[in-house]
Each structure stands twice: as C-alpha cells, then as structure tokens.
C-alpha atoms as a PDB file:
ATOM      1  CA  UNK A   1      17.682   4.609 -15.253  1.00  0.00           C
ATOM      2  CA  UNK A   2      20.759   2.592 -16.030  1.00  0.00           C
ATOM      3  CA  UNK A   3      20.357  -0.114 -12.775  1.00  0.00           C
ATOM      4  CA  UNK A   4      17.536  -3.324 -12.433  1.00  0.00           C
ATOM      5  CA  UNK A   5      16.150  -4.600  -9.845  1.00  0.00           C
ATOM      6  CA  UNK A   6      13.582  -7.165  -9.184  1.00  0.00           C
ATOM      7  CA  UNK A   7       9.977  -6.624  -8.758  1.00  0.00           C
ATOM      8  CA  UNK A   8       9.928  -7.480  -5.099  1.00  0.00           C
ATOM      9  CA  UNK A   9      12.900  -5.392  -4.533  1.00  0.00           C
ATOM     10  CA  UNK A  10      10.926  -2.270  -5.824  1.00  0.00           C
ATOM     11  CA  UNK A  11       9.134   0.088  -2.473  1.00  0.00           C
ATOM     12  CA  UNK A  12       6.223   1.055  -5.564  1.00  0.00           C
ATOM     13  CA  UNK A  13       5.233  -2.278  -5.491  1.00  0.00           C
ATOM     14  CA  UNK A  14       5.215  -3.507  -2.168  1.00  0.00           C
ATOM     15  CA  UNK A  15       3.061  -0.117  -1.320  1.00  0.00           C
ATOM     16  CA  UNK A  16       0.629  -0.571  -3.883  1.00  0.00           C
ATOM     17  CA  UNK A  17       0.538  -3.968  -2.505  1.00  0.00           C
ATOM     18  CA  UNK A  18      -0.172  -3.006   1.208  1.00  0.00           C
ATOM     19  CA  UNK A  19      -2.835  -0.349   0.289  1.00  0.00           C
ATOM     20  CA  UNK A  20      -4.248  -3.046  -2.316  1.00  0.00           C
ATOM     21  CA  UNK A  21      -4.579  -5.599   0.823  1.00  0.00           C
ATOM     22  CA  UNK A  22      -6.342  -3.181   3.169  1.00  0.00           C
ATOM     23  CA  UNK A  23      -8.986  -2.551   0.068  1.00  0.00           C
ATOM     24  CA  UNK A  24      -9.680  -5.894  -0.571  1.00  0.00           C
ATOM     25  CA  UNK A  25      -9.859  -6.329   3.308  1.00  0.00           C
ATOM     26  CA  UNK A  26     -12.796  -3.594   3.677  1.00  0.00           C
ATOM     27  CA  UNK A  27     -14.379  -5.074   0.344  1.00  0.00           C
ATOM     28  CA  UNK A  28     -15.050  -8.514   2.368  1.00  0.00           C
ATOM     29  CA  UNK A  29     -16.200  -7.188   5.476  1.00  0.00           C
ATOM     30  CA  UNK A  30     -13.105  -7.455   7.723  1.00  0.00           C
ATOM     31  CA  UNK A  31     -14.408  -6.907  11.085  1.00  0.00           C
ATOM     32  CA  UNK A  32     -12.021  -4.205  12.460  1.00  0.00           C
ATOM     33  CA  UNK A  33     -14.277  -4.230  15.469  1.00  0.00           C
ATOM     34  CA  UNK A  34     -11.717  -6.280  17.769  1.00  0.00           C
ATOM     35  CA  UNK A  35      -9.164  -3.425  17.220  1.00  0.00           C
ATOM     36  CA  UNK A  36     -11.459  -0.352  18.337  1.00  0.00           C
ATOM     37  CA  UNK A  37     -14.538   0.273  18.251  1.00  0.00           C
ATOM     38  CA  UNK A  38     -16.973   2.784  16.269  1.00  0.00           C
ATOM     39  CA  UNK A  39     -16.089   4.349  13.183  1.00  0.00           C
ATOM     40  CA  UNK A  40     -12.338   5.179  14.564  1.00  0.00           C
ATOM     41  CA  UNK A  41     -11.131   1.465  13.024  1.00  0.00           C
ATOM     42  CA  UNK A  42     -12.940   2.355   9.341  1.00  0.00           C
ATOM     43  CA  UNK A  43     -11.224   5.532   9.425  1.00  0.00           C
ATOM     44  CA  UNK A  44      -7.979   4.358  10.318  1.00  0.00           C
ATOM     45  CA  UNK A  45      -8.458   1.176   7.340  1.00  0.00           C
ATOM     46  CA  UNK A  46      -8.903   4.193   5.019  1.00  0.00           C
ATOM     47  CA  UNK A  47      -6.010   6.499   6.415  1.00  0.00           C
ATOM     48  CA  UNK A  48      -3.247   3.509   5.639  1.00  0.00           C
ATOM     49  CA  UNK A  49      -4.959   2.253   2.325  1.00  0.00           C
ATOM     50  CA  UNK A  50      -4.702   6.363   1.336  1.00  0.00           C
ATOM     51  CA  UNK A  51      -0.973   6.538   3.180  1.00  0.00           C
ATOM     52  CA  UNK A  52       0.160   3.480   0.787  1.00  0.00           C
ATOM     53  CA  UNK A  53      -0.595   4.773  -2.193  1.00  0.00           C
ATOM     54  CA  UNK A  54       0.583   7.952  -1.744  1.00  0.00           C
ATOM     55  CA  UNK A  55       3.973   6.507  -0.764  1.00  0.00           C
ATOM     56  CA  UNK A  56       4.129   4.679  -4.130  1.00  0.00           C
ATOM     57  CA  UNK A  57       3.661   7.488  -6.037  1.00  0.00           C
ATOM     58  CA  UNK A  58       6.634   8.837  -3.830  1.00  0.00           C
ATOM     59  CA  UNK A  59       8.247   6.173  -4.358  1.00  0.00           C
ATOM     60  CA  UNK A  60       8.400   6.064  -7.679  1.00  0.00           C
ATOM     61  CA  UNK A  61       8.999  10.005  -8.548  1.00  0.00           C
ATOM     62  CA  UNK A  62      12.388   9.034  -6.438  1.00  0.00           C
ATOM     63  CA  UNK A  63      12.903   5.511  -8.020  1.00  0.00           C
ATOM     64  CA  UNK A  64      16.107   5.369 -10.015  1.00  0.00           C
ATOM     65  CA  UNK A  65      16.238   1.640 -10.801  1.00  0.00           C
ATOM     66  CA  UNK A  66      14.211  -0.161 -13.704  1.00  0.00           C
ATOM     67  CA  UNK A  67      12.160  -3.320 -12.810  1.00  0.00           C
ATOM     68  CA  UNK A  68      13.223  -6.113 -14.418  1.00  0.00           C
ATOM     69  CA  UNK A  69      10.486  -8.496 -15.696  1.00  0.00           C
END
C-alpha cells in the first residue's frame, strides 16, 4: 500500500460509521415505530447495523490505499 488517502475518503470508515449510528440509535430508544410497525422495524435496525459492518470488513480486505492521519 504505496497510495494515502484521507480518513473520510476511506469506505471502512464511513461503514463502521453508519452501522455505529444505527447502534447508538437502538441504544436510546429510537422509536422506529413511525416507519412500520411490530418487530419488522427492530429487525430491519439490526439487518443494516449487521450489513455495515460486514461491508467494512469488505472493504478493507479490498482497500489498497493507507489512511493518512
């Protein structure tokens, strides 16, 4: 890994970021109730917080640029 980028330039990140969001979301009660009802809005909370962090581990087995600091 010869190239840089920045931080916010890096996919990892910004999916780590998303999946980090939805956690904190669930942590302080979002009410997902307005979107569906039932447990179908908890389960689809969970599905992207899982899909994010799987895509940053994707993400960075294909990353071939170093973060700069």
């Amino acid at each position: 890994m010869d190239d840089t980028k920045t931080i916010l330039a890096s996919r990892t990140v910004w999916s780590n970021l998303v999946g980090l969001a939805v956690l904190i979301l669930g942590l302080l009660g979002f009410d997902a109730s307005v979107l569906n009802t039932g447990d179908v809005a908890e389960a689809a909370v969970q599905l992207v917080a899982a899909g994010s962090f799987i895509a940053s581990t994707v993400f960075r087995i294909l990353a071939t640029k170093q973060i700069l600091n």
